[in-house]
C-alpha atoms as a PDB file:
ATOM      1  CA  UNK A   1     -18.847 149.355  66.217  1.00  0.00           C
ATOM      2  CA  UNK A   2     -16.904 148.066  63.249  1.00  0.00           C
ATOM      3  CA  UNK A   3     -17.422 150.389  60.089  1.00  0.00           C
ATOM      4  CA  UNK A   4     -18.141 147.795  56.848  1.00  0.00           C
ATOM      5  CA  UNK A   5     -17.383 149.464  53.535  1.00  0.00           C
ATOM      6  CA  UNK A   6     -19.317 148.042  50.271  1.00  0.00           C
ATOM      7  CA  UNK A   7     -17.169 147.146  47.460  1.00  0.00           C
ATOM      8  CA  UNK A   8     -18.681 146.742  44.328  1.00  0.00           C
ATOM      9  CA  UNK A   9     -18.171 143.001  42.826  1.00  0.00           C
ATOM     10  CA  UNK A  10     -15.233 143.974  40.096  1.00  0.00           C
ATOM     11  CA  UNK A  11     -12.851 144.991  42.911  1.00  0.00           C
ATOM     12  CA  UNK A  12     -13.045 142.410  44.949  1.00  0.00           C
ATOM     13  CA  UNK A  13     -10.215 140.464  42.850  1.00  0.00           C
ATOM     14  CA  UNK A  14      -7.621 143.605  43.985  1.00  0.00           C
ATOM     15  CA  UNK A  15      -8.195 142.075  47.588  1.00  0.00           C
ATOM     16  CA  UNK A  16      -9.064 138.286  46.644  1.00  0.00           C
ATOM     17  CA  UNK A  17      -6.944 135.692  48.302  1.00  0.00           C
ATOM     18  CA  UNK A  18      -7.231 132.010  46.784  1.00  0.00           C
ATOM     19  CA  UNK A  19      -9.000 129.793  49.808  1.00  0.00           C
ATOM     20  CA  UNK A  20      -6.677 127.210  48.848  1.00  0.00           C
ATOM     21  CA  UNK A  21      -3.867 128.885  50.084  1.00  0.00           C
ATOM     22  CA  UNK A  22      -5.608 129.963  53.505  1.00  0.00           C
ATOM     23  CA  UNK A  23      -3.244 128.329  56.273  1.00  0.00           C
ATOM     24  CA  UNK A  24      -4.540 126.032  58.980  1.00  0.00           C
ATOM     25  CA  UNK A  25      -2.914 128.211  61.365  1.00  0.00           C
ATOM     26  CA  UNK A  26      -3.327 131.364  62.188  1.00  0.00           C
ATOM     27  CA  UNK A  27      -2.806 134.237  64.299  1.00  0.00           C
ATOM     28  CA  UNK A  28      -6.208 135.292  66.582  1.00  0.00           C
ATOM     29  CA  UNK A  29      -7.336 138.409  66.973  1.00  0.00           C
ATOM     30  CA  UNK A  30     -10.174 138.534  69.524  1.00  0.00           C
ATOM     31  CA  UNK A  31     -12.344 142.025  69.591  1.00  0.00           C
ATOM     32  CA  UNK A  32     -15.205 143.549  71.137  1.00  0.00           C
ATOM     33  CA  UNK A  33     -18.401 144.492  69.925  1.00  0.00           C
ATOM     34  CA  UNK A  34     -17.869 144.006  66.243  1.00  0.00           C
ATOM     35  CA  UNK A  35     -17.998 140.734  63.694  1.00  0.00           C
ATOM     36  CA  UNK A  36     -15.651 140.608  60.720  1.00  0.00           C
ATOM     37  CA  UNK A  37     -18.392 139.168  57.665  1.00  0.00           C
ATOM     38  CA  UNK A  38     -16.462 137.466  54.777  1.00  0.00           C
ATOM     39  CA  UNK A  39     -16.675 139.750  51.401  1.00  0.00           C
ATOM     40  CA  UNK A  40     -16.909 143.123  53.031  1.00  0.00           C
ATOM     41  CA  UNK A  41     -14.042 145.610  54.067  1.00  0.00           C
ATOM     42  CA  UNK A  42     -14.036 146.597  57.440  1.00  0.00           C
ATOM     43  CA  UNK A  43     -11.914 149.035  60.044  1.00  0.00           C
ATOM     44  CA  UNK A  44     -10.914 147.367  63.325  1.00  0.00           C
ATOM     45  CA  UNK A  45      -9.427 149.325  66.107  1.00  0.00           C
ATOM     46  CA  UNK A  46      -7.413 147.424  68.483  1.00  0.00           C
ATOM     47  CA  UNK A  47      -5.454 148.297  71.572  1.00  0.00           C
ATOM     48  CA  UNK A  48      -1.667 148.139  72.087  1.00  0.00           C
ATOM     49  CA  UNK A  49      -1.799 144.473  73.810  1.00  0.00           C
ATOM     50  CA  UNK A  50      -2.210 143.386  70.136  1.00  0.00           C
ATOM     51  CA  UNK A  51       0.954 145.217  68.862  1.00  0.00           C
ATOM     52  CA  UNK A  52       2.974 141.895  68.676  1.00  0.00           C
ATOM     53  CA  UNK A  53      -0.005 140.239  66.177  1.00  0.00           C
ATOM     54  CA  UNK A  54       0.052 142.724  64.277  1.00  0.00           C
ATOM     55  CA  UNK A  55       4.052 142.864  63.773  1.00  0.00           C
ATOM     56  CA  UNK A  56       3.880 139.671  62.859  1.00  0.00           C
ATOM     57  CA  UNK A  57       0.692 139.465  60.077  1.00  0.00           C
ATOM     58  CA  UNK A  58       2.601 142.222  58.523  1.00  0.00           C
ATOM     59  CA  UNK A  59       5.475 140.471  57.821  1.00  0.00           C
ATOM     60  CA  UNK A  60       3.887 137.608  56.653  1.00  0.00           C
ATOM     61  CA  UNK A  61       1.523 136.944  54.438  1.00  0.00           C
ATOM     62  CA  UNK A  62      -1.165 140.021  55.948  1.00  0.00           C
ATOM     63  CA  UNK A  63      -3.462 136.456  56.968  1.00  0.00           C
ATOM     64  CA  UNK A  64      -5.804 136.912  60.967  1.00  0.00           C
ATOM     65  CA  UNK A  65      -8.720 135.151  62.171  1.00  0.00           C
ATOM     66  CA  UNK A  66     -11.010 137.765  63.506  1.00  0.00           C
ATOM     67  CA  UNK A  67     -13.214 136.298  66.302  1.00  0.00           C
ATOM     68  CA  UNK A  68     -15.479 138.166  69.026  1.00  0.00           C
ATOM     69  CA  UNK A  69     -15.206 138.305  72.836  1.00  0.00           C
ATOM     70  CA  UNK A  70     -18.022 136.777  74.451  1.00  0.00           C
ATOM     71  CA  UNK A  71     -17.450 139.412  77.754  1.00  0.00           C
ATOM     72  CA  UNK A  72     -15.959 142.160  77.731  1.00  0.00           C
ATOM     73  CA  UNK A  73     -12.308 142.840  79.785  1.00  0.00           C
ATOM     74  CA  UNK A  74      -9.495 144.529  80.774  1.00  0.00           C
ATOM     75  CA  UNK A  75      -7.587 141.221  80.340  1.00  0.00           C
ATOM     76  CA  UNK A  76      -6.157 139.184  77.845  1.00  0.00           C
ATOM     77  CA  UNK A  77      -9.329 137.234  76.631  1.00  0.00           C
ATOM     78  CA  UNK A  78      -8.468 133.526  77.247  1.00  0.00           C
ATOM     79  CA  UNK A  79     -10.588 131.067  74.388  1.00  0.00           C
ATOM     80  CA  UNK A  80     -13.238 129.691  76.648  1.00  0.00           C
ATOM     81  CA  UNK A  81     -14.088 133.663  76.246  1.00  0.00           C
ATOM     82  CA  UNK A  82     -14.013 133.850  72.732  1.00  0.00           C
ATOM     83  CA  UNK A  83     -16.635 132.943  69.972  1.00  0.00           C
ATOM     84  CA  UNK A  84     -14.999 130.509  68.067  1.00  0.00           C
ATOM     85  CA  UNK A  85     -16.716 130.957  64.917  1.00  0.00           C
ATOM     86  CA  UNK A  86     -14.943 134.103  62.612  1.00  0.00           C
ATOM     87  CA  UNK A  87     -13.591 135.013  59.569  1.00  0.00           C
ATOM     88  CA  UNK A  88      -9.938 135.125  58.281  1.00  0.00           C
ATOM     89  CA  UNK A  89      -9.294 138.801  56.978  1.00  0.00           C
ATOM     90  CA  UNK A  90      -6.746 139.903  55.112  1.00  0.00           C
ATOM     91  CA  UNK A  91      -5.046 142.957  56.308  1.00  0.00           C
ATOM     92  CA  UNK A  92      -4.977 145.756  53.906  1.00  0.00           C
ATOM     93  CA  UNK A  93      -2.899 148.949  55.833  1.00  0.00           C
ATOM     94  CA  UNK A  94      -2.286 149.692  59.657  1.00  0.00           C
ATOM     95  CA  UNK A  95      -2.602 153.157  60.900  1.00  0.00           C
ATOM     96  CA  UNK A  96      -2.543 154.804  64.310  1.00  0.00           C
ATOM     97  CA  UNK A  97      -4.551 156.844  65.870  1.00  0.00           C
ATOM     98  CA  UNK A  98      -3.638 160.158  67.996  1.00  0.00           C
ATOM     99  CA  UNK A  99      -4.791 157.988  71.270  1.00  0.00           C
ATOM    100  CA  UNK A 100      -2.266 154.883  70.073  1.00  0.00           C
ATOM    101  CA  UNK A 101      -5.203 152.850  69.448  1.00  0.00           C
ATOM    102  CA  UNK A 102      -3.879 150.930  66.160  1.00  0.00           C
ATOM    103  CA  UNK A 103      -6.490 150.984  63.118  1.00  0.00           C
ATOM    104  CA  UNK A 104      -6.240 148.245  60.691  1.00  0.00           C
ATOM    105  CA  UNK A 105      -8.357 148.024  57.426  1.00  0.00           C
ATOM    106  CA  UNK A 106      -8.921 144.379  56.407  1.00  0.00           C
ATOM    107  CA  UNK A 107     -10.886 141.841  54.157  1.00  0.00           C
ATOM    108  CA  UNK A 108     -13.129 139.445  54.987  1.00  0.00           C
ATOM    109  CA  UNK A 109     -12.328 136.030  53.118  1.00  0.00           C
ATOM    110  CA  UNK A 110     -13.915 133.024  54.681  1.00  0.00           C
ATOM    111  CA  UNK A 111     -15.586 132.063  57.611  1.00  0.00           C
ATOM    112  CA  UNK A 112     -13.756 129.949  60.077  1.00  0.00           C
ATOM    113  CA  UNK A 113     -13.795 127.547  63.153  1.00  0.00           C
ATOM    114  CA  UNK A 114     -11.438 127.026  65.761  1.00  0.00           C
ATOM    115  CA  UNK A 115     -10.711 123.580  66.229  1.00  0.00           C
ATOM    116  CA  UNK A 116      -7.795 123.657  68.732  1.00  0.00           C
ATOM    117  CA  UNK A 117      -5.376 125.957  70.260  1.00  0.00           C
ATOM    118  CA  UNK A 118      -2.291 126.741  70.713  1.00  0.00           C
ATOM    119  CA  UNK A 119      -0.115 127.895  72.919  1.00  0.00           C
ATOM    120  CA  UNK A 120       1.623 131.058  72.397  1.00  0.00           C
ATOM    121  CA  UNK A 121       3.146 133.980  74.742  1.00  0.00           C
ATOM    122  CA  UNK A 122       2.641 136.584  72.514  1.00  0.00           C
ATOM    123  CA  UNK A 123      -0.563 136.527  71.051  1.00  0.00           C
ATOM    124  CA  UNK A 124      -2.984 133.906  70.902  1.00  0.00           C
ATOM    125  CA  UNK A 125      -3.158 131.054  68.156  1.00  0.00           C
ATOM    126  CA  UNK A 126      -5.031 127.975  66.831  1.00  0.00           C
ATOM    127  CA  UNK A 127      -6.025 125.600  64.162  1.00  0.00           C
ATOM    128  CA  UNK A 128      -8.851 126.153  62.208  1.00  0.00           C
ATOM    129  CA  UNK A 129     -11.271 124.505  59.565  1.00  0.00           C
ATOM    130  CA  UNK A 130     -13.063 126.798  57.146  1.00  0.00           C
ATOM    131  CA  UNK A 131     -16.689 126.941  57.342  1.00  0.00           C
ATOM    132  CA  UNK A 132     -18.168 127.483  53.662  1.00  0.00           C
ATOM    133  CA  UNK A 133     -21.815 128.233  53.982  1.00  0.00           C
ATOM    134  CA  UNK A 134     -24.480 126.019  52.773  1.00  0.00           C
ATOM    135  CA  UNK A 135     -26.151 127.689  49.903  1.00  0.00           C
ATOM    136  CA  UNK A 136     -29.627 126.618  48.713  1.00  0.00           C
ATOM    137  CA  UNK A 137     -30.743 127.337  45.270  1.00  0.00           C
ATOM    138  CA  UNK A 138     -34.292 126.870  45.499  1.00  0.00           C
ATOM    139  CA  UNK A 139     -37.292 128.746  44.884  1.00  0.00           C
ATOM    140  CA  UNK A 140     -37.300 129.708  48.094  1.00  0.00           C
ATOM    141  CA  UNK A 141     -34.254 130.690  48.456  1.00  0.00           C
ATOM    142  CA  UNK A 142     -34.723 132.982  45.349  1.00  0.00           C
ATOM    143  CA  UNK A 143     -37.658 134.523  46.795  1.00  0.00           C
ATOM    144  CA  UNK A 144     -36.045 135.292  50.183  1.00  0.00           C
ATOM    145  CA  UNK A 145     -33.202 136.815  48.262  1.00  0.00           C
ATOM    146  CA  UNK A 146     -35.147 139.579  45.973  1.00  0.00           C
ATOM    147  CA  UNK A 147     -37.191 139.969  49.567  1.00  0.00           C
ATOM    148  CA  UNK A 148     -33.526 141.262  50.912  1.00  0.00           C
ATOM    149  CA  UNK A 149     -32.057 142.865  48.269  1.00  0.00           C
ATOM    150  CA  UNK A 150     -35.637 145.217  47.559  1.00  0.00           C
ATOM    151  CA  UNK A 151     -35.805 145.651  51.766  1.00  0.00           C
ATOM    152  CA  UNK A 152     -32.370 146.221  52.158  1.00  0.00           C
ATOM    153  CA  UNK A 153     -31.756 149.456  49.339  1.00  0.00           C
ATOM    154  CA  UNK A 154     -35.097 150.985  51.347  1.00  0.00           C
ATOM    155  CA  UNK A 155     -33.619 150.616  54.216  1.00  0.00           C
ATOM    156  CA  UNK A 156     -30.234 151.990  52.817  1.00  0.00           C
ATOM    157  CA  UNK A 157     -32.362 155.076  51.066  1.00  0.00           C
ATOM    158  CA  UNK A 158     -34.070 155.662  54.934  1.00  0.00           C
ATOM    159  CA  UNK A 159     -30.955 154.956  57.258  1.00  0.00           C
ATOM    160  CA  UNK A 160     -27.634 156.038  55.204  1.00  0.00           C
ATOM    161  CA  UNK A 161     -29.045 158.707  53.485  1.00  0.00           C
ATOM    162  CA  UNK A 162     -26.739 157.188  50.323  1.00  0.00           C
ATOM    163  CA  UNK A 163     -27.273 158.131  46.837  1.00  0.00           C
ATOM    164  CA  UNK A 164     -29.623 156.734  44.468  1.00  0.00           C
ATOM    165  CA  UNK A 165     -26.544 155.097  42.540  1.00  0.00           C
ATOM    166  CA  UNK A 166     -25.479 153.501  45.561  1.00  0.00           C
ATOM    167  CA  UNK A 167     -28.420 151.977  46.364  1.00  0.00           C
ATOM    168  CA  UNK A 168     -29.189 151.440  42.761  1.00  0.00           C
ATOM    169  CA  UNK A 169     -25.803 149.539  43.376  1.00  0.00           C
ATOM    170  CA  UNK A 170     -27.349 146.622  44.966  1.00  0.00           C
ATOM    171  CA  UNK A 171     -29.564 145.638  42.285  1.00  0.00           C
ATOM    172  CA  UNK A 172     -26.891 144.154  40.314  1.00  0.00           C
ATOM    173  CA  UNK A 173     -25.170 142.144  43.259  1.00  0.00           C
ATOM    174  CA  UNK A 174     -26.032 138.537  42.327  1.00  0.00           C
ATOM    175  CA  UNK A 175     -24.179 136.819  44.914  1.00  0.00           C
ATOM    176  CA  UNK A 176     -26.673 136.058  47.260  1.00  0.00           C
ATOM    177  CA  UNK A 177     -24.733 135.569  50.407  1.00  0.00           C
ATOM    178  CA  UNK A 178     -22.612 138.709  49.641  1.00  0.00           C
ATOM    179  CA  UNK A 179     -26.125 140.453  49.493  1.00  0.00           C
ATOM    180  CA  UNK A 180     -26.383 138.721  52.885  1.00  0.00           C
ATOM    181  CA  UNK A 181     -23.629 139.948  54.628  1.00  0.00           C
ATOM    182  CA  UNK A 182     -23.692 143.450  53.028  1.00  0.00           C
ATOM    183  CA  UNK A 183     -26.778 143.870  54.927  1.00  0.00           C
ATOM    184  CA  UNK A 184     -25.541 142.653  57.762  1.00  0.00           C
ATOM    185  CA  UNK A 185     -22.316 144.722  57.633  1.00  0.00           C
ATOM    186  CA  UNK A 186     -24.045 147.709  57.209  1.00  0.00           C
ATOM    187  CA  UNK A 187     -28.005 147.451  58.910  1.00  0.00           C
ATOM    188  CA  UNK A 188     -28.381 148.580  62.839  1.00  0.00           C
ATOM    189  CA  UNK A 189     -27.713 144.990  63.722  1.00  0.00           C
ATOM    190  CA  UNK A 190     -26.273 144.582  67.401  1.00  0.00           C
ATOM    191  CA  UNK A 191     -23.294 142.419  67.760  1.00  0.00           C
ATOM    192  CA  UNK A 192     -25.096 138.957  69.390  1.00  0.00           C
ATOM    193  CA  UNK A 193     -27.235 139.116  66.113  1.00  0.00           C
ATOM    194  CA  UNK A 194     -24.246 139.664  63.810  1.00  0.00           C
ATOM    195  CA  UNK A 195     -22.839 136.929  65.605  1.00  0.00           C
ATOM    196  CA  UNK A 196     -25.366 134.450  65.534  1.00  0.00           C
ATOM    197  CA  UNK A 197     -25.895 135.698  61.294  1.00  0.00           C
ATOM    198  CA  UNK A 198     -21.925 134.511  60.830  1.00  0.00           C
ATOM    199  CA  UNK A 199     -22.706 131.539  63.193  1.00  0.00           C
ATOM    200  CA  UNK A 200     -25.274 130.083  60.551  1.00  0.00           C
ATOM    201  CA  UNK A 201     -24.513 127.804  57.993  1.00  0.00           C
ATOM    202  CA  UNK A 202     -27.644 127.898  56.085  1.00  0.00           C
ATOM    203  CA  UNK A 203     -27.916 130.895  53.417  1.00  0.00           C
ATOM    204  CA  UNK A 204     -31.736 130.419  53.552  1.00  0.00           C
ATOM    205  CA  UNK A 205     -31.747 130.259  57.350  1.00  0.00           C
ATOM    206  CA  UNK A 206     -29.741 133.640  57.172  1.00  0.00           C
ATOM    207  CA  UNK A 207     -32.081 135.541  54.845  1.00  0.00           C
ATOM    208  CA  UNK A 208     -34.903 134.547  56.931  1.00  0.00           C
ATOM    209  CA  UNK A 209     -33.148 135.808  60.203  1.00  0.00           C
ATOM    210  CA  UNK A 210     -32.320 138.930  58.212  1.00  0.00           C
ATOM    211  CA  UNK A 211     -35.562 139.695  56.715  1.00  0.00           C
ATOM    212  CA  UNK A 212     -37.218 139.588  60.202  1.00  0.00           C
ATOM    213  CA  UNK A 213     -34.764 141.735  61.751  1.00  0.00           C
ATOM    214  CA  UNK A 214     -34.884 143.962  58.891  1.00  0.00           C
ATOM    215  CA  UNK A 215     -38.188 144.412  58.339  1.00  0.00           C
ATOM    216  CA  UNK A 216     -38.576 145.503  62.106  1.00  0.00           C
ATOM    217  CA  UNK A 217     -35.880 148.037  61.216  1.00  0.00           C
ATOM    218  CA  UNK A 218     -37.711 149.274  58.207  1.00  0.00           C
ATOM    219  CA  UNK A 219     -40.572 150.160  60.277  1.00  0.00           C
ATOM    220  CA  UNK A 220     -38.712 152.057  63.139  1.00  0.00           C
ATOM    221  CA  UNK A 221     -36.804 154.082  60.807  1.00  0.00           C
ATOM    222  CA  UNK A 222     -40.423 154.849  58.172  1.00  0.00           C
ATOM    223  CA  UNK A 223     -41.758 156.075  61.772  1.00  0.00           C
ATOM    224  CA  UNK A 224     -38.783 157.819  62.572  1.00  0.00           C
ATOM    225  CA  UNK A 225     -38.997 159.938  59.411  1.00  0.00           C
ATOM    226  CA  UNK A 226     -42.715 160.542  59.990  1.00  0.00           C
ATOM    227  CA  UNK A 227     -42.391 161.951  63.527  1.00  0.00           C
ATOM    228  CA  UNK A 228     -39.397 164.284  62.264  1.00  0.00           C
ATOM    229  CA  UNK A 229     -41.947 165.443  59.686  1.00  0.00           C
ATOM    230  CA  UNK A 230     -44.549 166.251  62.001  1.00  0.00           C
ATOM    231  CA  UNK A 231     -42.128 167.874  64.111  1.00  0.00           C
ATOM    232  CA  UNK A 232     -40.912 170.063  61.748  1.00  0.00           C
ATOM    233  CA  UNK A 233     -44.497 171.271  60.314  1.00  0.00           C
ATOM    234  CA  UNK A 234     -45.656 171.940  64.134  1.00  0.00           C
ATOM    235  CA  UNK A 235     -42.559 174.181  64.492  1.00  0.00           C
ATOM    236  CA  UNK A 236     -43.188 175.653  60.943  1.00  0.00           C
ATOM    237  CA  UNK A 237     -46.561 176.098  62.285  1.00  0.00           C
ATOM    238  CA  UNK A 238     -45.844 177.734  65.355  1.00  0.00           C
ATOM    239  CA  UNK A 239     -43.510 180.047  63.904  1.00  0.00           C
END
């Protein structure tokens, strides 16, 4: 599963690339089991076949749209197997692994469609449309959003086990889709979800999915703690 790594709204400019200068064209890297979410930083481990993409992003300007594969396989992935809804990342380092699987840590940017490809032998690329997200600013929308942000630093406090700073942290992130996808980066999600979550263009529509799915989660892991409790006062007990 793809590891998502908060950053904290005044370093996002270190990494910030201006939309406007976001080719048409790019360079797609298809993977399995993990979503690249605009905002966040993420790891991606990918296998030798995409040595050649990589090669080439790094000599240009570090630019890759990030989709998913729909099925997992030993082949090349052809596009009527790939999502064609992702994000353009920005490619921060490349390291490799003992096993030669190659690591890359990248940046979300924006969220992307494909709407044609084209034909390459090396690695597969297309032409593609950003997708900016439709962002309400209603009173519902508001509500939704506090809903999130108080759910998601319990859920952060139960799950990650992360310091009262960090999830002190969230508090002060006004952006409400970044809220959106931080939660989504980082929650138990599985990866048709976190697919479906980029897929949406609504903001509202995506707080509502996430609240649901979240709240479920909040439950499991309150219930979780409770029956570790128990546990460990029956063994203290029995000892």
């Amino acid at each position: 599963m793809m590891k998502s790594e908060y950053i904290p709204p005044e370093e996002k400019a270190v990494v910030k690339v201006n939309p406007n200068h976001i080719p048409d064209e790019l360079p797609i890297l298809p993977v399995e089991n993990q979503v690249a979410f605009p905002s966040l930083n993420m790891s991606l481990a990918v296998t030798s076949r995409d040595s050649s993409l990589v090669e080439s992003a790094m000599n240009g300007n570090r630019l890759i749209g990030v989709v998913g594969i729909k099925n997992q396989t030993d082949e090349i992935p052809l596009p009527g197997q790939i999502y064609e809804t992702g994000t353009v990342v920005r490619i921060l380092y490349v390291t490799r692994a003992p096993d030669n699987t190659v690591l890359l840590v990248a940046h979300g940017l924006k969220r992307f469609r494909i709407s044609e490809w084209i034909s390459g032998k090396e690695f597969l690329k297309a032409k593609m449309k950003l997708a900016p997200e439709t962002i309400e600013s209603d009173i519902e929308t508001d509500a939704l959003y506090r809903n999130l942000r108080d759910l998601t630093q319990e859920i952060f406090s139960l799950a990650l086990d992360a310091s009262q700073e960090a999830v002190d942290e969230l508090r002060r992130v006004k952006d409400k889709l970044y809220l959106t996808y931080i939660a989504a980066g980082y929650s138990e999600i599985d990866f048709e979800t976190r697919q479906s979550l980029l897929e949406e263009d609504s903001l509202k529509a995506k707080l509502r999915k996430l609240l649901k799915i979240l709240s479920r989660e909040k439950e499991i892991l309150s219930l979780g703690k409770k029956i570790k409790s128990e546990v460990r006062d029956e063994m203290s007990k029995s000892q």
